[in-house]
N, C-alpha and C. Protein backbone atom coordinates (compact mmCIF):
# COMPACT_ATOMS: atom_id res chain seq x y z
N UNK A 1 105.48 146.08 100.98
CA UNK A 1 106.36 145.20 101.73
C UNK A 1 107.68 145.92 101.98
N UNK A 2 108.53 145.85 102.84
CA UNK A 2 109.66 146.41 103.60
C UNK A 2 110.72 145.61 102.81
N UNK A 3 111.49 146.22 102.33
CA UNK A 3 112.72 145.83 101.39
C UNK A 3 113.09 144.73 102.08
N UNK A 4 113.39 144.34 103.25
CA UNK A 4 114.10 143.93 104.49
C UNK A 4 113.16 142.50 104.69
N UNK A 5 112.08 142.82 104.67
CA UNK A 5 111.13 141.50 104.94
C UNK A 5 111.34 140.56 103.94
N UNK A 6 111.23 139.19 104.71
CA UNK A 6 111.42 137.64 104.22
C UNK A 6 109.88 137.44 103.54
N UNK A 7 109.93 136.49 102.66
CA UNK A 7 108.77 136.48 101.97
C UNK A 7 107.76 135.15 102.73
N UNK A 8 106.72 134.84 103.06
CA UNK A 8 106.73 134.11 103.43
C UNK A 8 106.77 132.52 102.63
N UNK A 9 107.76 131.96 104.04
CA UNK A 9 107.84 130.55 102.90
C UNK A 9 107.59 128.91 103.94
N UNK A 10 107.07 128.08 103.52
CA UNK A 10 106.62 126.82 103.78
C UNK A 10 107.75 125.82 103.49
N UNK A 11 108.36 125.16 104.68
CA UNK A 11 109.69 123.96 104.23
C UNK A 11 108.68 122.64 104.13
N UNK A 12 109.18 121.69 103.03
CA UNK A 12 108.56 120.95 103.15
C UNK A 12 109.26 119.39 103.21
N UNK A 13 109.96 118.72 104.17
CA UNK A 13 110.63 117.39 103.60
C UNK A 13 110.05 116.05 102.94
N UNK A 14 111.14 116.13 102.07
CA UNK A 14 110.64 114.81 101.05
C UNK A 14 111.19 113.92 100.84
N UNK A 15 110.68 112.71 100.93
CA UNK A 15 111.96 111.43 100.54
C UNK A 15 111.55 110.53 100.34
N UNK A 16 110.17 110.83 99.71
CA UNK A 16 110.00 109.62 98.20
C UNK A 16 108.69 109.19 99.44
N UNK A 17 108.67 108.81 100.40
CA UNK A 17 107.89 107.73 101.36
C UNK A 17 106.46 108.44 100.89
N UNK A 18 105.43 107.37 101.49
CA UNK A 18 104.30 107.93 100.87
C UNK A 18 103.38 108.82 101.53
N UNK A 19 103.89 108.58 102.72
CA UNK A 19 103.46 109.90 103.86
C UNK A 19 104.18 110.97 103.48
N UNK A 20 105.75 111.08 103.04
CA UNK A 20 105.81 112.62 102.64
C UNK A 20 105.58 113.11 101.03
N UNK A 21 105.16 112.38 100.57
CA UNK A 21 104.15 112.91 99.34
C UNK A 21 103.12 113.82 99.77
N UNK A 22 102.60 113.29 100.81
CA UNK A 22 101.00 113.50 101.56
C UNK A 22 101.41 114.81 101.89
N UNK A 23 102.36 114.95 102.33
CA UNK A 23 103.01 116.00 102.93
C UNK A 23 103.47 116.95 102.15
N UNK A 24 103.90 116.99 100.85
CA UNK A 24 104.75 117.90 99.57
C UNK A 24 102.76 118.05 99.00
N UNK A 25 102.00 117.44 99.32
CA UNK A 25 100.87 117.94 98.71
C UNK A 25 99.71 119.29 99.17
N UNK A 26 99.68 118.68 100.99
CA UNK A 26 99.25 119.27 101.64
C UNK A 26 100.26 120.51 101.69
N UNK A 27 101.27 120.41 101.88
CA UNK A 27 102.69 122.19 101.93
C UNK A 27 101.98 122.32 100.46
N UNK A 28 102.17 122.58 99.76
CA UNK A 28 101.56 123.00 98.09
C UNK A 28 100.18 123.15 98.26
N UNK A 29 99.57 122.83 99.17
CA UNK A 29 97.91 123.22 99.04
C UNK A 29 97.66 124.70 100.23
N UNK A 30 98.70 124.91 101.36
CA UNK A 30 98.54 125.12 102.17
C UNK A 30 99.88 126.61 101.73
N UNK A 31 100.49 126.63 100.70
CA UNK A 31 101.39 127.46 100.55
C UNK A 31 100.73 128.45 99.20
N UNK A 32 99.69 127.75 98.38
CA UNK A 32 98.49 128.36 98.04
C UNK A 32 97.70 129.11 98.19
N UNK A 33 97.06 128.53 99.30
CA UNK A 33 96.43 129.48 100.49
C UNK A 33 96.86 130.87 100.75
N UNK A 34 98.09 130.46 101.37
CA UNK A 34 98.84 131.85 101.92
C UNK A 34 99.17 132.14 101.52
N UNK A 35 99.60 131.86 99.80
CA UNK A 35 100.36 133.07 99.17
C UNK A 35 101.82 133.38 99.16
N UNK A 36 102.49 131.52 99.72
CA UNK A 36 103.88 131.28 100.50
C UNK A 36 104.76 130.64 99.34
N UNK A 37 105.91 131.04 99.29
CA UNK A 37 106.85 130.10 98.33
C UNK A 37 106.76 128.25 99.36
N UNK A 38 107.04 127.74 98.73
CA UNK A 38 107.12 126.09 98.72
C UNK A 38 108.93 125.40 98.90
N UNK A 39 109.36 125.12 99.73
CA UNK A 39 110.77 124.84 99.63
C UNK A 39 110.65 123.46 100.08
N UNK A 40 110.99 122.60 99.04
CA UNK A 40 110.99 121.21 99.08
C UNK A 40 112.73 121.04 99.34
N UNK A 41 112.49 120.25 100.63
CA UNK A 41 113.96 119.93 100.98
C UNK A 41 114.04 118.31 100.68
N UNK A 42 115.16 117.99 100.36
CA UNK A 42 115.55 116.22 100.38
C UNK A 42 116.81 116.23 100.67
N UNK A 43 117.31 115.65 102.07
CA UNK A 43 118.57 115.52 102.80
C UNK A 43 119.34 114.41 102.54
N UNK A 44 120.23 114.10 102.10
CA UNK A 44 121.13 112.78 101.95
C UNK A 44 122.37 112.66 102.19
N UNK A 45 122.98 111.14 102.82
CA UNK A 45 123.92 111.70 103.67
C UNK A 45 124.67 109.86 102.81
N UNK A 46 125.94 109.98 103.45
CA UNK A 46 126.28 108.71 103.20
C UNK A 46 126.02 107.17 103.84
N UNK A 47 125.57 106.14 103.02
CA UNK A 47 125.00 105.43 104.00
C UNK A 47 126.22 104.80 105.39
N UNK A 48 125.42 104.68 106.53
CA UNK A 48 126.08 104.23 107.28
C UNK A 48 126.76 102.82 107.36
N UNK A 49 128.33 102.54 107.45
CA UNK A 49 128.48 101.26 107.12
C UNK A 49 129.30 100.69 108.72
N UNK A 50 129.68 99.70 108.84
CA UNK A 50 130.42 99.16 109.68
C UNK A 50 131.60 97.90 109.08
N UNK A 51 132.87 98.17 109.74
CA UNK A 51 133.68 97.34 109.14
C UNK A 51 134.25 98.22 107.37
N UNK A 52 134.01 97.05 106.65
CA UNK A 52 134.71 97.86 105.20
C UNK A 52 133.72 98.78 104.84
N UNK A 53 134.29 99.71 103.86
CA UNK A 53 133.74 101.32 103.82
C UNK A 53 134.06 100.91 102.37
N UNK A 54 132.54 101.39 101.49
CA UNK A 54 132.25 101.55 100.18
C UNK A 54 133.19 102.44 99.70
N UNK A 55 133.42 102.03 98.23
CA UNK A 55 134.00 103.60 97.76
C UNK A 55 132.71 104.39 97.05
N UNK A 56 132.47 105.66 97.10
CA UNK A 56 131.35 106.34 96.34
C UNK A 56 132.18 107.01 95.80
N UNK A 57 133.72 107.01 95.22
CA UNK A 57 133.65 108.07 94.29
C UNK A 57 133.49 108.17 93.00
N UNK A 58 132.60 107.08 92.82
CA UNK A 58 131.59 107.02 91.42
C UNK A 58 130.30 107.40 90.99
N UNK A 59 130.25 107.69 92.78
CA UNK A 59 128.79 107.68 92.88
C UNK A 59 128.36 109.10 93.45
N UNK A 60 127.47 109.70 92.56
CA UNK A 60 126.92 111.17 92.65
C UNK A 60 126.06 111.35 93.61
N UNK A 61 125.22 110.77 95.05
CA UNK A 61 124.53 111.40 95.53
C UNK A 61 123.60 112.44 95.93
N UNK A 62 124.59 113.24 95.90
CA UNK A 62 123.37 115.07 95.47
C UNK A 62 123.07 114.63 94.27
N UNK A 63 123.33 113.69 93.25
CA UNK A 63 122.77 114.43 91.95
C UNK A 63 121.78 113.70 91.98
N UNK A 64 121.94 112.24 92.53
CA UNK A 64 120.55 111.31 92.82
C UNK A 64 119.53 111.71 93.66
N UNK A 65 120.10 112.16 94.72
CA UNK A 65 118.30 112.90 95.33
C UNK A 65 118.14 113.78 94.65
N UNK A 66 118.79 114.76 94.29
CA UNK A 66 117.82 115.67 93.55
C UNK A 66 117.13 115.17 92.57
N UNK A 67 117.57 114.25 91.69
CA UNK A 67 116.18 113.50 90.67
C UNK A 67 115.43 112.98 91.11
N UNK A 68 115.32 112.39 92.06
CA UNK A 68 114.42 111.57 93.09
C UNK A 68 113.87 113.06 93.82
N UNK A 69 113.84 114.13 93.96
CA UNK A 69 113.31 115.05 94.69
C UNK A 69 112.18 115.37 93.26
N UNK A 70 113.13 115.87 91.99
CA UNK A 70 112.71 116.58 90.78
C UNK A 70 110.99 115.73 90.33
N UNK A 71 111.72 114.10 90.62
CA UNK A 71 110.67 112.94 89.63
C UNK A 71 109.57 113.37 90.95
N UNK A 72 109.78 113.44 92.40
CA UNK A 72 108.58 113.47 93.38
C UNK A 72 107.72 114.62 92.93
N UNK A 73 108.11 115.65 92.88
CA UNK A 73 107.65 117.05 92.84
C UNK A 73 106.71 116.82 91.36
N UNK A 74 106.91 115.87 90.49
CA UNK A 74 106.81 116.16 89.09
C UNK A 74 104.83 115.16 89.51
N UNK A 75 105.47 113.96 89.91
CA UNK A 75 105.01 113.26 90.05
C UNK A 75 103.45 113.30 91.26
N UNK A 76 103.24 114.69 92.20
CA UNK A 76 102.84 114.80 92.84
C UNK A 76 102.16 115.91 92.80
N UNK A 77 102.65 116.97 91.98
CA UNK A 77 102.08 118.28 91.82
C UNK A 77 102.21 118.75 90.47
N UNK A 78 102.52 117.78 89.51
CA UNK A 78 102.95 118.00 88.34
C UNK A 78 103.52 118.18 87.57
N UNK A 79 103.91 118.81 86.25
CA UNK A 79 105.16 119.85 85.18
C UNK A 79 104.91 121.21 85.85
N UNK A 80 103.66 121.71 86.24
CA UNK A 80 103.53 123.00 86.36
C UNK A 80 102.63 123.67 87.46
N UNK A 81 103.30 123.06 88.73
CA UNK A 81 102.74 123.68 89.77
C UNK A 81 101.97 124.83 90.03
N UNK A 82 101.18 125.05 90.64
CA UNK A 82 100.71 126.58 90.92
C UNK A 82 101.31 127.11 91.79
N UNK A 83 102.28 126.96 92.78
CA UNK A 83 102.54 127.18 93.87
C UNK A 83 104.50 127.39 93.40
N UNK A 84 104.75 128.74 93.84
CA UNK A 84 106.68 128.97 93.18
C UNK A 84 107.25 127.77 94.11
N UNK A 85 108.06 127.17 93.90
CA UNK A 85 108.99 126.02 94.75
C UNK A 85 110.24 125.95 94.63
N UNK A 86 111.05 126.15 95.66
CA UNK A 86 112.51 126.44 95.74
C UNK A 86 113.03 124.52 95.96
N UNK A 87 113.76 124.16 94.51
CA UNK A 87 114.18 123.02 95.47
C UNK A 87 115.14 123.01 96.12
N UNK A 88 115.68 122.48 97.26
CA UNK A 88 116.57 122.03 97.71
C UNK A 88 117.60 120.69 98.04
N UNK A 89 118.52 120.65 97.83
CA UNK A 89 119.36 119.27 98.24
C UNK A 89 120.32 119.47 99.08
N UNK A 90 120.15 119.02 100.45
CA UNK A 90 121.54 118.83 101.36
C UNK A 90 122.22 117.85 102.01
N UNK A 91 123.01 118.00 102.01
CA UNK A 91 123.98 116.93 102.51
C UNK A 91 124.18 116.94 104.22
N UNK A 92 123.39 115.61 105.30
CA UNK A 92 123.14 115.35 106.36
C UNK A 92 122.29 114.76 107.11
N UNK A 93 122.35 114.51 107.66
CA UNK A 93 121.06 113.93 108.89
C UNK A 93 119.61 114.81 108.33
N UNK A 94 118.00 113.67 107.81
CA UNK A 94 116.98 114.88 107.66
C UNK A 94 116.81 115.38 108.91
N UNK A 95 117.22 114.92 109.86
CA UNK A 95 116.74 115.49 111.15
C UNK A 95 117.28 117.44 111.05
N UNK A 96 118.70 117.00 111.15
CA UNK A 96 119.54 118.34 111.19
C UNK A 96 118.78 119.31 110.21
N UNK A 97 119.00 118.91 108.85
CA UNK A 97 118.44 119.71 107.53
C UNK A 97 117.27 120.19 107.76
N UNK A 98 116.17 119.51 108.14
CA UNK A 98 115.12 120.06 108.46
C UNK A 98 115.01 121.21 109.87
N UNK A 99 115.75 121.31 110.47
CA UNK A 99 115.18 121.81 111.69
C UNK A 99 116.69 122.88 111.56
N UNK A 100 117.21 122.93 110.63
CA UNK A 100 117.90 124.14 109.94
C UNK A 100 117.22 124.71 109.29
N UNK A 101 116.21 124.29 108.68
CA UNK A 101 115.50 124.55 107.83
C UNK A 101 114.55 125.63 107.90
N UNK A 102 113.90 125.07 109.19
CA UNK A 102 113.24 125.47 109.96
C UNK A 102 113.14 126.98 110.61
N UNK A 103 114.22 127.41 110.35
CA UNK A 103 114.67 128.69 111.05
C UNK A 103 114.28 129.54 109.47
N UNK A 104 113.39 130.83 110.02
CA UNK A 104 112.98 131.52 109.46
C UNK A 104 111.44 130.79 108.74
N UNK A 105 110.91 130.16 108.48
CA UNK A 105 109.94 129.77 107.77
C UNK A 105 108.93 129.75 108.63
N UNK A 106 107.67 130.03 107.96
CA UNK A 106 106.39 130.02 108.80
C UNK A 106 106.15 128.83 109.55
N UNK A 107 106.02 128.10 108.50
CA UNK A 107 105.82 126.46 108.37
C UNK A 107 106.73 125.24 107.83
N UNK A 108 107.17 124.36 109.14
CA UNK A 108 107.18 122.59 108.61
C UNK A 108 106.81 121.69 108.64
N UNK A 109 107.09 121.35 107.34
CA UNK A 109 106.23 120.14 107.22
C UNK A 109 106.55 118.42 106.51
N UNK A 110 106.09 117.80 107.75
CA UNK A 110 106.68 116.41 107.34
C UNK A 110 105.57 115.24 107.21
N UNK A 111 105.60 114.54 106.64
CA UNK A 111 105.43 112.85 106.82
C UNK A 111 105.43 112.34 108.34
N UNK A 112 104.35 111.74 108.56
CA UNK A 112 104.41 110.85 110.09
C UNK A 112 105.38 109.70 109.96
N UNK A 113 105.58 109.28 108.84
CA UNK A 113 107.22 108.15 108.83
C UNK A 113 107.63 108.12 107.76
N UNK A 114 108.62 107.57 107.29
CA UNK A 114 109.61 107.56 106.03
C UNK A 114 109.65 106.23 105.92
N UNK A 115 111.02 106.51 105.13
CA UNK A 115 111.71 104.97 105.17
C UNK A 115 112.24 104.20 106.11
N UNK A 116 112.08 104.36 107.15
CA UNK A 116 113.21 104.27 108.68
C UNK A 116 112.16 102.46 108.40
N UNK A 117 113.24 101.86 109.55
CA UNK A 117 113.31 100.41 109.67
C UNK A 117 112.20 99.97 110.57
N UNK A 118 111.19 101.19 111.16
CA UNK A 118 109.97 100.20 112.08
C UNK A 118 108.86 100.95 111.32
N UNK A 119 108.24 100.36 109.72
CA UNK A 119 106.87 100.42 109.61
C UNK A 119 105.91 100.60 110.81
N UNK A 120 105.67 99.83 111.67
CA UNK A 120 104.71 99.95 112.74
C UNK A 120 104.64 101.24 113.55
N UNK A 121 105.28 101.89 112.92
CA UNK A 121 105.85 102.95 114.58
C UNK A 121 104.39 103.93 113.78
N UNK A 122 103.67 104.80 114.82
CA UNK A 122 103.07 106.02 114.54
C UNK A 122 103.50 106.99 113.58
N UNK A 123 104.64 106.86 114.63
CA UNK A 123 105.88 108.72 114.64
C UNK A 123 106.61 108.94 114.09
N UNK A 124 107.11 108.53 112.91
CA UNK A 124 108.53 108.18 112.82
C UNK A 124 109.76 109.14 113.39
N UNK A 125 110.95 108.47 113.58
CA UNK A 125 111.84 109.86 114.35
C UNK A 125 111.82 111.20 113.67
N UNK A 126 112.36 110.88 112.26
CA UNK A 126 112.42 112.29 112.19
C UNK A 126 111.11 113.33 112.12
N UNK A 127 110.08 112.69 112.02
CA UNK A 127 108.88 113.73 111.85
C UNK A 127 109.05 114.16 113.89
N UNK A 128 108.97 113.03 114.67
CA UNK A 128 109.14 113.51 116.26
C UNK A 128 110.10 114.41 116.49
N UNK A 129 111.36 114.08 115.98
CA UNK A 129 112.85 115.13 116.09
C UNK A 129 112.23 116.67 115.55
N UNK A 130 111.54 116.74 114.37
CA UNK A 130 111.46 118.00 114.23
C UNK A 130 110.15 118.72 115.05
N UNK A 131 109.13 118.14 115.31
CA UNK A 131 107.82 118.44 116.19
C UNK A 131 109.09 118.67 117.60
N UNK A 132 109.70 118.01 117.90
CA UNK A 132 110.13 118.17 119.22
C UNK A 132 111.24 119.89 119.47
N UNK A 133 112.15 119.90 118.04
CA UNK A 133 113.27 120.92 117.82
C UNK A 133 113.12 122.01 116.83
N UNK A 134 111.96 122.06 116.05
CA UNK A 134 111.76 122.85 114.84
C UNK A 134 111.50 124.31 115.40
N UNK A 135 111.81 125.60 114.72
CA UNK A 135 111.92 126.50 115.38
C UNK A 135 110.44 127.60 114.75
N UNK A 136 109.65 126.48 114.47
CA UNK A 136 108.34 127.00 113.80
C UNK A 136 107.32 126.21 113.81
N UNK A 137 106.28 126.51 113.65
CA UNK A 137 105.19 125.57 113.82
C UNK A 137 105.30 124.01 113.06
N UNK A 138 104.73 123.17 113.13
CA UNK A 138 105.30 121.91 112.23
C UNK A 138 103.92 120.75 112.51
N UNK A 139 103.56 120.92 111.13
CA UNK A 139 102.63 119.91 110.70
C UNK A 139 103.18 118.24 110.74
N UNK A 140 102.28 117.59 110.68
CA UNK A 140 102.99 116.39 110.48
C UNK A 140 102.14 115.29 109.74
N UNK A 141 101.70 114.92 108.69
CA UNK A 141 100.57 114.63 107.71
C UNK A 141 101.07 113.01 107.45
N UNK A 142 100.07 112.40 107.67
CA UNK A 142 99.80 110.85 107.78
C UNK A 142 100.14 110.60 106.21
N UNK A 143 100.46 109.22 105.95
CA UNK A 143 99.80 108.64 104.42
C UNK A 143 98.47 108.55 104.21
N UNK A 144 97.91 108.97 102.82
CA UNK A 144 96.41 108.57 102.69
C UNK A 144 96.16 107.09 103.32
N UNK A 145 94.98 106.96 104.11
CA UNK A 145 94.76 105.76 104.36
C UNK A 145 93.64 105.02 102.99
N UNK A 146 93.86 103.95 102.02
CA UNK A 146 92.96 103.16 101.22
C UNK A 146 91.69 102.95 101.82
């Protein structure tokens, strides 16, 4: 390998929903395969308010998704993955984070919806936002159907 060369690596977003489980499983099955590091991203931003504005300066955010990233990862692929996994936590829109993300990586990969406010929808935005802006190929993996 060329001192200079990137290793190859698989982004994967996560945020608890049960389609991107589906999704942190399939990136871990599929980063296996290839022989790819695993970079589990979880983006969090402040919630949006209108009128009076919360105070959070009690409240840790990065430190809460990342346990909520740590308990998913634990919870989905185990204590002891087979697959190396870089976690990540950032602060923003998943749209943005992901499709920053995106740059340089073979592969992204998302959930067909999250938590967003229309259950019914197919697509959800951000899995469409990044299929539409991602600067790499981009999977997009349903919830198991029962």
């Amino acid at each position: 390998m060329v001192e200079d060369e990137i290793a190859p690596f698989i982004v994967v977003g996560v945020d608890g929903a049960a389609s991107s489980r589906e999704a942190l499983r399939w990136a871990a099955r599929q980063a296996r395969l290839t022989k790819a590091e695993l970079h589990a991203i979880r983006a969090w931003d402040f919630p949006v308010t209108y009128g009076w504005t919360p105070d959070y300066s009690d409240v840790d955010l990065a430190a809460q998704a990342h346990q909520d990233l740590a308990m998913t990862i634990t919870q989905v692929l185990g204590d002891l993955p087979d697959v190396p996994i870089v976690v990540r936590v950032e602060q923003g829109p998943a749209t943005a984070v992901l499709v920053e993300a995106s740059r340089g990586a073979d592969l992204l990969v998302v959930g067909s919806r999250g938590h967003g406010a229309f259950d019914g929808m197919l697509l959800g935005s951000v899995s469409q936002h990044c299929a539409q802006h991602a600067v790499c190929p981009v999977v997009i993996v349903p919830p198991q159907q029962d």
